[in-house]
PDB file of N, CA and C in Angstrom:
ATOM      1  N   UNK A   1     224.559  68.442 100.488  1.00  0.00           N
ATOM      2  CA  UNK A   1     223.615  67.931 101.475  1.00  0.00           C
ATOM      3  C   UNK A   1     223.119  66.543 101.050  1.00  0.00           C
ATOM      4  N   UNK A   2     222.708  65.739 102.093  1.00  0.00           N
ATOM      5  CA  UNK A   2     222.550  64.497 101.674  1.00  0.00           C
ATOM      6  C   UNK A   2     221.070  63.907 102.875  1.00  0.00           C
ATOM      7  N   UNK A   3     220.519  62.886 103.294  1.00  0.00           N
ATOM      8  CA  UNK A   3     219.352  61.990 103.669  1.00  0.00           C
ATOM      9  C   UNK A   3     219.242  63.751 104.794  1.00  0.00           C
ATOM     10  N   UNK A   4     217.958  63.957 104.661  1.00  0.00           N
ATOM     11  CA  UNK A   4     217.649  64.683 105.865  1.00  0.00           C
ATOM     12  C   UNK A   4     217.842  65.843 105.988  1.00  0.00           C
ATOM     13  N   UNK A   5     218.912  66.780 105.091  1.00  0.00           N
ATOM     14  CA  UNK A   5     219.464  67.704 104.514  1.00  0.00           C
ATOM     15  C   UNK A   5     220.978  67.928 105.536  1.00  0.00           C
ATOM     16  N   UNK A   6     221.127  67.006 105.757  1.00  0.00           N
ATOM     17  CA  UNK A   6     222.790  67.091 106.394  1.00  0.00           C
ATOM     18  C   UNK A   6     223.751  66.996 105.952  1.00  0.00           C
ATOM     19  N   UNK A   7     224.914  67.195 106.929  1.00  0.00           N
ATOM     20  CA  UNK A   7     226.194  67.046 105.534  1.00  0.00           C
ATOM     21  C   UNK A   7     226.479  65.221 105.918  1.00  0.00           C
ATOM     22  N   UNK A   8     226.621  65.218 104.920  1.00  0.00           N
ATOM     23  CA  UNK A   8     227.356  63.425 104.816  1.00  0.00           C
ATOM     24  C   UNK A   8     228.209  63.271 106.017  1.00  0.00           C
ATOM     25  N   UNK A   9     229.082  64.222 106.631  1.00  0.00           N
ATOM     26  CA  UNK A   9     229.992  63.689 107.485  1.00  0.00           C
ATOM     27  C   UNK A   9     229.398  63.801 109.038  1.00  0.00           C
ATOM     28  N   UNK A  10     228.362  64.795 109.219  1.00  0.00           N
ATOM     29  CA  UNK A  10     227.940  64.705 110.181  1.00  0.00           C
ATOM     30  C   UNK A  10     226.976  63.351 110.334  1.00  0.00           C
ATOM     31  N   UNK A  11     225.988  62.844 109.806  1.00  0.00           N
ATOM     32  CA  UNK A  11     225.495  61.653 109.550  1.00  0.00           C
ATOM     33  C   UNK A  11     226.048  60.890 109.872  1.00  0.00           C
ATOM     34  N   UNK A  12     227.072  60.686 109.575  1.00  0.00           N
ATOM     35  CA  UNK A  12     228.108  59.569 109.592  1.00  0.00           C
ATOM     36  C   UNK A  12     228.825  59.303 110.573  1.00  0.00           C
ATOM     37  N   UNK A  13     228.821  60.452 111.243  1.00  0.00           N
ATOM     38  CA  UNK A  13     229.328  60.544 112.948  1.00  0.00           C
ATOM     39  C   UNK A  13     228.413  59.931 113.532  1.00  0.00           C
ATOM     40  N   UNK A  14     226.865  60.241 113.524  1.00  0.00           N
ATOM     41  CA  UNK A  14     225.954  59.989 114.307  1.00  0.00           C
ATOM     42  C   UNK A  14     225.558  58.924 114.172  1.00  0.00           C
ATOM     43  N   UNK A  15     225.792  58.357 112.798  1.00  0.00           N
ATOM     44  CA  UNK A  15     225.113  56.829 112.548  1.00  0.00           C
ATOM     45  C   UNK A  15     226.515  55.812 113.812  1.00  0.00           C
ATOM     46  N   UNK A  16     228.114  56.186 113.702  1.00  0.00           N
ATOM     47  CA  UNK A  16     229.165  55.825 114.026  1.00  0.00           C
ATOM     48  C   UNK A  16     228.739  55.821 115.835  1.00  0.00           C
ATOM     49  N   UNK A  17     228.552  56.792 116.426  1.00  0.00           N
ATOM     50  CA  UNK A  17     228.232  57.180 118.147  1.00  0.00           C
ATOM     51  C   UNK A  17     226.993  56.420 118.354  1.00  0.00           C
ATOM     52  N   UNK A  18     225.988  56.458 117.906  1.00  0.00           N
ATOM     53  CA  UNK A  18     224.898  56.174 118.070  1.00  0.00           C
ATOM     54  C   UNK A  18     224.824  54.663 118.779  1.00  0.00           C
ATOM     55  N   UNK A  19     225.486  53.543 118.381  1.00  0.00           N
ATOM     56  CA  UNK A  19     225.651  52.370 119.143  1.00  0.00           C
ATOM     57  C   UNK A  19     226.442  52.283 120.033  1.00  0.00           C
ATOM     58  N   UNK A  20     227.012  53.367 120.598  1.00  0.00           N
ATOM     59  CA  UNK A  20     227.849  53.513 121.699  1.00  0.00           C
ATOM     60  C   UNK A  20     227.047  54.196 122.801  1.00  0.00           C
ATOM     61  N   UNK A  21     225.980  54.652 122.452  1.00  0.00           N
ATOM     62  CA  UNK A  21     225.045  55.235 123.826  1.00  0.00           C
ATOM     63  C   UNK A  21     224.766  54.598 125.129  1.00  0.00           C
ATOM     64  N   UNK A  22     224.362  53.052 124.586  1.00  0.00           N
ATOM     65  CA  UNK A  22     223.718  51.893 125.441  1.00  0.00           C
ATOM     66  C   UNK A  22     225.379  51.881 126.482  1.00  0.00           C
ATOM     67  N   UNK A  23     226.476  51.685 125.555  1.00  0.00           N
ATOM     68  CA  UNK A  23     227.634  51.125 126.391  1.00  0.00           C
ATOM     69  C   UNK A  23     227.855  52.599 127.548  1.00  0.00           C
ATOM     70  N   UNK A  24     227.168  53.581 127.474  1.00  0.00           N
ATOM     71  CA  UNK A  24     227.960  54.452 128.537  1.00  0.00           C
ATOM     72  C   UNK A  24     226.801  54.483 129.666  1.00  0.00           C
ATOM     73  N   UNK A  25     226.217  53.747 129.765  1.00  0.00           N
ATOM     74  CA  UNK A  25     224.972  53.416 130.725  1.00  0.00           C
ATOM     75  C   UNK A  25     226.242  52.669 132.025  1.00  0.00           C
ATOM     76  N   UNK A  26     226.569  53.054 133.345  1.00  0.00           N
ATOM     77  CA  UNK A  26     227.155  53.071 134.472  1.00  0.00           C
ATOM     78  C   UNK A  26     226.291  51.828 134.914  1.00  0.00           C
ATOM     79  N   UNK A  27     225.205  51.527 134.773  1.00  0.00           N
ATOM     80  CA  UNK A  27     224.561  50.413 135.461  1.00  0.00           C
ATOM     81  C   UNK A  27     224.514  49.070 135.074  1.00  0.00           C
ATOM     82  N   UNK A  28     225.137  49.051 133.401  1.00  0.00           N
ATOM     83  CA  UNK A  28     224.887  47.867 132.251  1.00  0.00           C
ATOM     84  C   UNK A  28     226.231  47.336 131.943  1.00  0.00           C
ATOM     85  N   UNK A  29     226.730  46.106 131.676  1.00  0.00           N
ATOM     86  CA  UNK A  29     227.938  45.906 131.151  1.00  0.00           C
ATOM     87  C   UNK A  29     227.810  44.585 129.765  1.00  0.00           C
ATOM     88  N   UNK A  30     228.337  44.635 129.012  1.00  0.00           N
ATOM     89  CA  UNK A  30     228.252  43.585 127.840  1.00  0.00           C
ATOM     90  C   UNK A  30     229.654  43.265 127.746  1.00  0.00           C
ATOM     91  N   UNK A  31     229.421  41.761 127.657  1.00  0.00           N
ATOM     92  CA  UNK A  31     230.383  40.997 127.261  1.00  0.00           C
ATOM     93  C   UNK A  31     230.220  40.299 126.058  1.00  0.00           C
ATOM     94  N   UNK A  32     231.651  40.047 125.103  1.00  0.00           N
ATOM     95  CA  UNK A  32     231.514  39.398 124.179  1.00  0.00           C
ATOM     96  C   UNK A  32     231.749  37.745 124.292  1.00  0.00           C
ATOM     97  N   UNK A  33     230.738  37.151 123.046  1.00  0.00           N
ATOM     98  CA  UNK A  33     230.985  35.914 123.429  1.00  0.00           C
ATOM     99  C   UNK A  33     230.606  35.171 122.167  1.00  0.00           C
ATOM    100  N   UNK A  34     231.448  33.727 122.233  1.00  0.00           N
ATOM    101  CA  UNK A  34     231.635  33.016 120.684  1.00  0.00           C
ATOM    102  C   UNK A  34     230.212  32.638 120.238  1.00  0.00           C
ATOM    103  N   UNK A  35     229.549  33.413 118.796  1.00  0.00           N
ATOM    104  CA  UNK A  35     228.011  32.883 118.569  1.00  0.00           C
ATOM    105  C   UNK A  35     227.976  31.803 118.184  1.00  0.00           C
ATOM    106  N   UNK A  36     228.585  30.609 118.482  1.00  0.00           N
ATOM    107  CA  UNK A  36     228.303  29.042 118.712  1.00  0.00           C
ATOM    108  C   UNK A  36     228.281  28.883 119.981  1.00  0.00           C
ATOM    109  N   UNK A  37     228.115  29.368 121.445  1.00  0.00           N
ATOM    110  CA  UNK A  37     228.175  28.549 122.264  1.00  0.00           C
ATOM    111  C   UNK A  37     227.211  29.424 123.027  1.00  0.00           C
ATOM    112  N   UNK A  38     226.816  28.988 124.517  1.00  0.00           N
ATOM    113  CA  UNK A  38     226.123  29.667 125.234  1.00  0.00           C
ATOM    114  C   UNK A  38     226.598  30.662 126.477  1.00  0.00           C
ATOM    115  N   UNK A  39     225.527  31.595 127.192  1.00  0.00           N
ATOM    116  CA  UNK A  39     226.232  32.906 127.531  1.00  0.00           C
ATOM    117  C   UNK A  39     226.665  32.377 128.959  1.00  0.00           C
ATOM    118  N   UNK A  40     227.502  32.585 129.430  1.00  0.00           N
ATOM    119  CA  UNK A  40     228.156  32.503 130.976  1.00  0.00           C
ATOM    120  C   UNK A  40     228.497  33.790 131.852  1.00  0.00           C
ATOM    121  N   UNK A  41     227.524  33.303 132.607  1.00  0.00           N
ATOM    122  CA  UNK A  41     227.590  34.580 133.453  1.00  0.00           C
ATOM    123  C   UNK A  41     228.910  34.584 134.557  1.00  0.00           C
ATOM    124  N   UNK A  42     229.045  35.954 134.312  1.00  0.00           N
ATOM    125  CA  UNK A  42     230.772  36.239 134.956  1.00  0.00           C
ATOM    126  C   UNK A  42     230.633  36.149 136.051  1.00  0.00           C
ATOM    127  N   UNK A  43     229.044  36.603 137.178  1.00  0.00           N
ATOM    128  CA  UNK A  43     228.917  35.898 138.394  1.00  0.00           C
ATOM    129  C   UNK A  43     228.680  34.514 139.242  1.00  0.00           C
ATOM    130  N   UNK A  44     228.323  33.725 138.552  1.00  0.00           N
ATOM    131  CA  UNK A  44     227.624  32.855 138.732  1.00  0.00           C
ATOM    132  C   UNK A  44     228.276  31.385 138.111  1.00  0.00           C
ATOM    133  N   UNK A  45     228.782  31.620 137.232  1.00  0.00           N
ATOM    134  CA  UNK A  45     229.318  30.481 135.809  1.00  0.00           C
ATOM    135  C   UNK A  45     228.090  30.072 135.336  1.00  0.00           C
ATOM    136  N   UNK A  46     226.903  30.261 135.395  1.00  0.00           N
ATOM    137  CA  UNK A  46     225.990  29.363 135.088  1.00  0.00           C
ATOM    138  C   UNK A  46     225.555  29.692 133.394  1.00  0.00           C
ATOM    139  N   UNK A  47     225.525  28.841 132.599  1.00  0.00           N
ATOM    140  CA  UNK A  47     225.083  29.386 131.012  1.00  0.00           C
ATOM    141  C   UNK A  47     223.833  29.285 130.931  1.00  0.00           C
ATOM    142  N   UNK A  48     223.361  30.326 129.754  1.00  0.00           N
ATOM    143  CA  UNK A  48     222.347  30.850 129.485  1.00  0.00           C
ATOM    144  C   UNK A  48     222.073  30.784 127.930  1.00  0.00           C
ATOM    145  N   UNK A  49     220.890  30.231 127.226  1.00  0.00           N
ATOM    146  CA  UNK A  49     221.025  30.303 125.542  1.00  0.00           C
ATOM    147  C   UNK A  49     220.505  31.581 125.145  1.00  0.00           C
ATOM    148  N   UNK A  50     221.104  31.937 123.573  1.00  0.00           N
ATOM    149  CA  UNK A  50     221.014  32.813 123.291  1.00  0.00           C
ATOM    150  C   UNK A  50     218.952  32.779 122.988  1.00  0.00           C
ATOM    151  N   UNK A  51     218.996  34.325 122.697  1.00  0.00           N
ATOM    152  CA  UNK A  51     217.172  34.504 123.481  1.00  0.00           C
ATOM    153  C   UNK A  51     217.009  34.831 124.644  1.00  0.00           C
ATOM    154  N   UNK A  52     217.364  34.056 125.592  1.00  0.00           N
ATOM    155  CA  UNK A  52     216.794  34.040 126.955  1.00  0.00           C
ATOM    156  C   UNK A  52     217.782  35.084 128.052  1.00  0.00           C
ATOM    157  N   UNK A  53     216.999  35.111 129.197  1.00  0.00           N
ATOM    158  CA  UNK A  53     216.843  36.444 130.016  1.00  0.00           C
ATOM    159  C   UNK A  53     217.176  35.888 131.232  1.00  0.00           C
ATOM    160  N   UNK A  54     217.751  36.474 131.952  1.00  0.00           N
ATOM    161  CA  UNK A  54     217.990  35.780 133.731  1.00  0.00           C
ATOM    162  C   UNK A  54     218.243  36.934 134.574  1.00  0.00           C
ATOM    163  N   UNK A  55     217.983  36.659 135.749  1.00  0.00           N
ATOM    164  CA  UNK A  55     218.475  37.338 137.165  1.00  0.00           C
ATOM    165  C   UNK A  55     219.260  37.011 137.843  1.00  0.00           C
ATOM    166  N   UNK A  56     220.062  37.561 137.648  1.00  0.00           N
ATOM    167  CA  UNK A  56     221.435  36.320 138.287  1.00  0.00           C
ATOM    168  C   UNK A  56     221.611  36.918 140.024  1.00  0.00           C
ATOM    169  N   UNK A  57     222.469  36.256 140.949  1.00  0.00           N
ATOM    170  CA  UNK A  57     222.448  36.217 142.185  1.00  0.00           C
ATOM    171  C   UNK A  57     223.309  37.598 142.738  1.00  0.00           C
ATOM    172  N   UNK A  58     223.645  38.423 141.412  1.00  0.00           N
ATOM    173  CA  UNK A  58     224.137  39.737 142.111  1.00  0.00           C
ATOM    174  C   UNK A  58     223.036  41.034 141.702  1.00  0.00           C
ATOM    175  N   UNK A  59     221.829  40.453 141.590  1.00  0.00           N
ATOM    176  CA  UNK A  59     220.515  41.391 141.501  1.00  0.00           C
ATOM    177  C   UNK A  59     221.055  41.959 139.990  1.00  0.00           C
ATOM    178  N   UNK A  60     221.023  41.338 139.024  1.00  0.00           N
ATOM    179  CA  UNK A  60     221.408  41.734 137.699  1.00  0.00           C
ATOM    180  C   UNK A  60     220.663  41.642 136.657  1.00  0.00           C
ATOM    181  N   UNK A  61     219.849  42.057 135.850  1.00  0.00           N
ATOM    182  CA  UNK A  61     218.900  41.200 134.918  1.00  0.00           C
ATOM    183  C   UNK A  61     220.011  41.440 133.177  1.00  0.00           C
ATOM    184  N   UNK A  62     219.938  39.954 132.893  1.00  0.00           N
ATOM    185  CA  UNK A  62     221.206  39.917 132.062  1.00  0.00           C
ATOM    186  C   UNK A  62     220.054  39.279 130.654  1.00  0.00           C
ATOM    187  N   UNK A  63     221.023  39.582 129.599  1.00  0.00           N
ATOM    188  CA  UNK A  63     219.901  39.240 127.936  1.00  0.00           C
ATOM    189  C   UNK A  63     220.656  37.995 127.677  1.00  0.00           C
ATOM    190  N   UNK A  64     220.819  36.863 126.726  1.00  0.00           N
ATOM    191  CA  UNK A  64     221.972  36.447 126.330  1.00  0.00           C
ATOM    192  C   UNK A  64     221.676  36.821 124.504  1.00  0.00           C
ATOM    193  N   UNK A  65     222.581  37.306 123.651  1.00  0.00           N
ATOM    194  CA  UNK A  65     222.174  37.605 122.482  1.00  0.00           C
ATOM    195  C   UNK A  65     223.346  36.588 121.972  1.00  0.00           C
ATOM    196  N   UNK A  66     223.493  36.459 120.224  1.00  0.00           N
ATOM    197  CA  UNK A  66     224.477  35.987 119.332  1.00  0.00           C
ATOM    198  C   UNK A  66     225.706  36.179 119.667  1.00  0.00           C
ATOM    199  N   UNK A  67     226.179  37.329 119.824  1.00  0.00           N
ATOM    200  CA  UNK A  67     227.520  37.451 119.645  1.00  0.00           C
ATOM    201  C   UNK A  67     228.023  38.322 121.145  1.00  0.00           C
ATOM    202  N   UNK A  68     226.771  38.564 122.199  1.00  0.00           N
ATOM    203  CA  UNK A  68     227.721  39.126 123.356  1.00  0.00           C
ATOM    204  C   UNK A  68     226.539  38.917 124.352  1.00  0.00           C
ATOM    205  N   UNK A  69     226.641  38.879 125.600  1.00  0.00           N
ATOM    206  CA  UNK A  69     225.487  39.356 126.665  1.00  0.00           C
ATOM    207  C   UNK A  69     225.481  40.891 127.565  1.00  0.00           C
ATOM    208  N   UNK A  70     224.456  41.025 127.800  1.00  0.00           N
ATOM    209  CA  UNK A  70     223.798  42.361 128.881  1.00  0.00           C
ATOM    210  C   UNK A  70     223.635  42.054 129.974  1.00  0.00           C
ATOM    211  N   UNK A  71     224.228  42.964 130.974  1.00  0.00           N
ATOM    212  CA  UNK A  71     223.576  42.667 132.434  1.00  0.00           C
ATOM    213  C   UNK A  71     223.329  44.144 132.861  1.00  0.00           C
ATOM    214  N   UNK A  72     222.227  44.583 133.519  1.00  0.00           N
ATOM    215  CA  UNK A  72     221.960  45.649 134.075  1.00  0.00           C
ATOM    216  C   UNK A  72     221.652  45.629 135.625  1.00  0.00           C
ATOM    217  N   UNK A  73     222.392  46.429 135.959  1.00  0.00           N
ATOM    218  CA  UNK A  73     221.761  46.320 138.085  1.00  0.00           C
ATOM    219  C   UNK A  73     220.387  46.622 138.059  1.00  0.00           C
ATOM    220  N   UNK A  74     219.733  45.880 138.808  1.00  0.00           N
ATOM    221  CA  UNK A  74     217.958  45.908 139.034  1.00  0.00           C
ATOM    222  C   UNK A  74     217.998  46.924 140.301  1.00  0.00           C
ATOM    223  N   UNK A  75     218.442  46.732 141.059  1.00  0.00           N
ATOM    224  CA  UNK A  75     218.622  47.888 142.336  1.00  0.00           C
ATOM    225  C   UNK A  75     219.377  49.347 142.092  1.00  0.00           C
ATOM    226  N   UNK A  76     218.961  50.119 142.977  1.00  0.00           N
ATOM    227  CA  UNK A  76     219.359  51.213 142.430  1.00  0.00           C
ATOM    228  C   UNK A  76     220.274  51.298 143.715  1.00  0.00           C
ATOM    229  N   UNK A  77     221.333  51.746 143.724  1.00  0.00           N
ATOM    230  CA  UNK A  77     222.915  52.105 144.339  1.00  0.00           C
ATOM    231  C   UNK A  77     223.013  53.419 145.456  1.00  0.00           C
ATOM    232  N   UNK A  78     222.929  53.553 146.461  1.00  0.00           N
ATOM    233  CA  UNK A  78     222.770  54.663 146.982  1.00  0.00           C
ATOM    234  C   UNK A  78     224.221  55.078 147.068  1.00  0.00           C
ATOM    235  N   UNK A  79     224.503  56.218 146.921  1.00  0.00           N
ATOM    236  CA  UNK A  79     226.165  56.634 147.311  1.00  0.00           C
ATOM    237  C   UNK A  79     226.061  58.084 147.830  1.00  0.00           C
ATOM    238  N   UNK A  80     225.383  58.907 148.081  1.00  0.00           N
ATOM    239  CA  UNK A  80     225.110  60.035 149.321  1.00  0.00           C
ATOM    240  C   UNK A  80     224.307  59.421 150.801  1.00  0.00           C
ATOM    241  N   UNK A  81     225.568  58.661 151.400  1.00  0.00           N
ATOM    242  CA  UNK A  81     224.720  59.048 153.061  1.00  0.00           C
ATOM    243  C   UNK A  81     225.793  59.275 153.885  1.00  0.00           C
ATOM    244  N   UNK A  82     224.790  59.290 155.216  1.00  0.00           N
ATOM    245  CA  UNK A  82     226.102  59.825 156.428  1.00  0.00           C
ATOM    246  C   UNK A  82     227.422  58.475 156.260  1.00  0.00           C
ATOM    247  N   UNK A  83     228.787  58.933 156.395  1.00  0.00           N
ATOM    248  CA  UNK A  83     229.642  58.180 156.819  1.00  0.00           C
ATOM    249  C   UNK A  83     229.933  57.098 157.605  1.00  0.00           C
ATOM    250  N   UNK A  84     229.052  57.541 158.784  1.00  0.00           N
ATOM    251  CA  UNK A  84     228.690  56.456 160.085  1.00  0.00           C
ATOM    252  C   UNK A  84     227.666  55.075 159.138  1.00  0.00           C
ATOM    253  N   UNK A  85     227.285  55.295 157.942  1.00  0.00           N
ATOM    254  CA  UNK A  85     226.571  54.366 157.352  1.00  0.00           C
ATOM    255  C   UNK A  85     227.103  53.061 156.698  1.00  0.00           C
ATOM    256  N   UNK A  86     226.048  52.642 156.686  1.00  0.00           N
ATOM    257  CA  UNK A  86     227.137  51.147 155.251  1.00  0.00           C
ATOM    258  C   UNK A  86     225.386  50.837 154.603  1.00  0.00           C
ATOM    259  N   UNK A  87     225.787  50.664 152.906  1.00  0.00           N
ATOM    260  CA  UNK A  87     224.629  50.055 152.280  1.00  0.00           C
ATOM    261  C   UNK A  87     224.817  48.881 152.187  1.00  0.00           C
ATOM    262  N   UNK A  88     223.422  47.770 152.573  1.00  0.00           N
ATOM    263  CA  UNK A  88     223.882  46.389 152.096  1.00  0.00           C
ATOM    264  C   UNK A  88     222.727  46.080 151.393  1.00  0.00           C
ATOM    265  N   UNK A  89     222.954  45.216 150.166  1.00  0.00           N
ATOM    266  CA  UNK A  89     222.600  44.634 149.031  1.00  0.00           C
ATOM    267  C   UNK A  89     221.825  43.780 149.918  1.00  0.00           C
ATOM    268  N   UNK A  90     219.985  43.642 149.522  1.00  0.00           N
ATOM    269  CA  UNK A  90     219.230  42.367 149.855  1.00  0.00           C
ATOM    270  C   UNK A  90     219.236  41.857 148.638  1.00  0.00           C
ATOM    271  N   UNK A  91     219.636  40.839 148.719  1.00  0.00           N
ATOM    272  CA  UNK A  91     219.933  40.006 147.464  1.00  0.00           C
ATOM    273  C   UNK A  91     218.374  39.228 147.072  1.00  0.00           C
ATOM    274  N   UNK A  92     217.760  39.079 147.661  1.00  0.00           N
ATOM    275  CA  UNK A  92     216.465  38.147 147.659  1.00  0.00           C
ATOM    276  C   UNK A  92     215.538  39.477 147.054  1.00  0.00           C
ATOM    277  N   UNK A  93     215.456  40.848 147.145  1.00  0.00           N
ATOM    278  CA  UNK A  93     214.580  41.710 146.929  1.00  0.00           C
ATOM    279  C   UNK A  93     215.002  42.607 145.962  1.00  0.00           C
ATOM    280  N   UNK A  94     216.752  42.803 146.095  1.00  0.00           N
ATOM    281  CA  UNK A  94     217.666  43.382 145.069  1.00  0.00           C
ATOM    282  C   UNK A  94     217.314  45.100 145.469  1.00  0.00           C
ATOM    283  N   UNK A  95     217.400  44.912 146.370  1.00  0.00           N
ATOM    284  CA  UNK A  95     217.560  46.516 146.763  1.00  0.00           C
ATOM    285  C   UNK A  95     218.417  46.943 148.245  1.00  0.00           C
ATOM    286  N   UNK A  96     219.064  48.157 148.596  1.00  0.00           N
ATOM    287  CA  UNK A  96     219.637  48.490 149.092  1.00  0.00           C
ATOM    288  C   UNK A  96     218.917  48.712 150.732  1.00  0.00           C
ATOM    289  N   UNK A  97     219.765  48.122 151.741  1.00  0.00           N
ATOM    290  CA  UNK A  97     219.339  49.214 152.919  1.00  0.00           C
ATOM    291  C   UNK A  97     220.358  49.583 153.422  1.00  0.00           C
ATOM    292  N   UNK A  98     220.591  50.595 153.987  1.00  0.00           N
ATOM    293  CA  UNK A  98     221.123  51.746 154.725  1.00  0.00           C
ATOM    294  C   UNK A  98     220.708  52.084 155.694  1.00  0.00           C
ATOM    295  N   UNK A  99     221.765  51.699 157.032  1.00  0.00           N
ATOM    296  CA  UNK A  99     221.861  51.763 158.359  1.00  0.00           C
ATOM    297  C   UNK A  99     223.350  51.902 159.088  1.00  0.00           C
ATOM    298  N   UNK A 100     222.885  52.226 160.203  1.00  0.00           N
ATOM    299  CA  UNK A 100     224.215  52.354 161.137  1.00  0.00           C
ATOM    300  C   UNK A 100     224.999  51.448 160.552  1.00  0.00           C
ATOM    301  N   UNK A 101     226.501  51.563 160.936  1.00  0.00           N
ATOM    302  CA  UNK A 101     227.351  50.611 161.124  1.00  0.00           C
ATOM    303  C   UNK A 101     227.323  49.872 162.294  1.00  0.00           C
ATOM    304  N   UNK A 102     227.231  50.810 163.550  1.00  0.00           N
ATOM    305  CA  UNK A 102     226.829  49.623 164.651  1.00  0.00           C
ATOM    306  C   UNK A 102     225.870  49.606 165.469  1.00  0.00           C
ATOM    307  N   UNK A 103     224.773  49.943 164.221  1.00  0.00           N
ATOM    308  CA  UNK A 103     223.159  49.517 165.095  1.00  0.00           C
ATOM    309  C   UNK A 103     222.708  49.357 163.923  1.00  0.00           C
ATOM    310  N   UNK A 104     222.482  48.045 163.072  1.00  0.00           N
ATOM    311  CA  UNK A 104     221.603  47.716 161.982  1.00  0.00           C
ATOM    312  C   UNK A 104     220.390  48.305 161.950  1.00  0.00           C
ATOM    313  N   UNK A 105     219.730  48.502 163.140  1.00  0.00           N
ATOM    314  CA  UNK A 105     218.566  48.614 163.591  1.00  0.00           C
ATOM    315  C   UNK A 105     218.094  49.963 162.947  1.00  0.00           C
ATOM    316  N   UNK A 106     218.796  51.136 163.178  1.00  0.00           N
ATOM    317  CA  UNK A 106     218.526  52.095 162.626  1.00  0.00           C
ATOM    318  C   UNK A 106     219.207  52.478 161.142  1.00  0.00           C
ATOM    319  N   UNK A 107     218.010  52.926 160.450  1.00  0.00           N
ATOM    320  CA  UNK A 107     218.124  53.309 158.820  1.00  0.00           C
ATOM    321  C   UNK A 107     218.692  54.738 158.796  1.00  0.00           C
ATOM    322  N   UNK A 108     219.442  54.990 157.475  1.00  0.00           N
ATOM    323  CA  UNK A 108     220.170  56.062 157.385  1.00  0.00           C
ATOM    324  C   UNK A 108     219.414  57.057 156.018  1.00  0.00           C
ATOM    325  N   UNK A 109     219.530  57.941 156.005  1.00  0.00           N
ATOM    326  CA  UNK A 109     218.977  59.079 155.118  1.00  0.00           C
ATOM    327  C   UNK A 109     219.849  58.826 153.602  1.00  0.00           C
ATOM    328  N   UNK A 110     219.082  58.287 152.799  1.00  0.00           N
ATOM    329  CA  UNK A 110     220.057  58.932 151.276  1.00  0.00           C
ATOM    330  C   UNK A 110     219.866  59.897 150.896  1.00  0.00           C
ATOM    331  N   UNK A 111     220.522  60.389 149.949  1.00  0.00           N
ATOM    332  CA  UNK A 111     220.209  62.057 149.347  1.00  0.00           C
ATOM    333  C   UNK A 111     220.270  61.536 147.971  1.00  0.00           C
ATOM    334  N   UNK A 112     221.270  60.414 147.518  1.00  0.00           N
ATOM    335  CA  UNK A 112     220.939  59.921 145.972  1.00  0.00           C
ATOM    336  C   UNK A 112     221.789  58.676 145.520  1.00  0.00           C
ATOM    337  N   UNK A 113     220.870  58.261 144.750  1.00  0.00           N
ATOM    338  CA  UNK A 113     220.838  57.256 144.125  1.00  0.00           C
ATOM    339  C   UNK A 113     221.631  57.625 143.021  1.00  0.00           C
ATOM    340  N   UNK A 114     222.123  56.003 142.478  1.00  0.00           N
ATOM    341  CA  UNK A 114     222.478  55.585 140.932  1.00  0.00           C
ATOM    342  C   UNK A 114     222.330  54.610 140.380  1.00  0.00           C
ATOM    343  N   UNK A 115     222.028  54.186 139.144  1.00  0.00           N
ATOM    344  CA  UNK A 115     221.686  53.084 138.301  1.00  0.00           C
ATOM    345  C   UNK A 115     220.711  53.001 137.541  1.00  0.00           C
TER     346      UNK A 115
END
């Protein structure tokens, strides 16, 4: 037995998985990038220095760090509604509405979200 009263190999798994948690997040994506230069966003092209934080124009809030950047969806994703529906992205508010296909006018029921 070893730190904590575990076996060494289990530890060692968990210390190994443990930085892989963040990457199975469906809403977040990281890219790697050279820690001499600054971060470029894959939507936009626009660079970003490392430190600093942005919202980029696909409702994303992105980190820029040393050696890679973060972007996470700020809106949450609806994917249960009626068929007759379509979701569209307000880009200015970063959230979803859901309505007819051919009457904008009327809003459609979600049952659930993701992100």
């Amino acid at each position: 037995m070893s730190l904590f009263g575990m076996n060494p190999k289990v530890l060692l798994c968990i210390v190994l998985l443990l930085p892989a948690v963040p990457l199975s997040d469906s809403a977040c994506f990281f890219a790697e990038k050279d820690p001499n230069s600054d971060c470029i966003d894959n939507f936009d092209g626009s660079a970003h220095g490392v430190g600093t934080q942005w919202r980029n124009s696909h409702c994303m809030q992105c980190s820029c760090m040393e050696s890679n950047y973060r972007c996470c969806d700020l809106a949450m994703r609806p994917i249960n509604y009626p068929s007759e529906c379509i979701a569209v992205l307000d880009h200015e508010r970063c959230v979803y509405r859901v309505h007819l296909r051919e009457d904008p006018s009327i809003e459609c029921p979600v049952n659930t979200f993701i992100g």
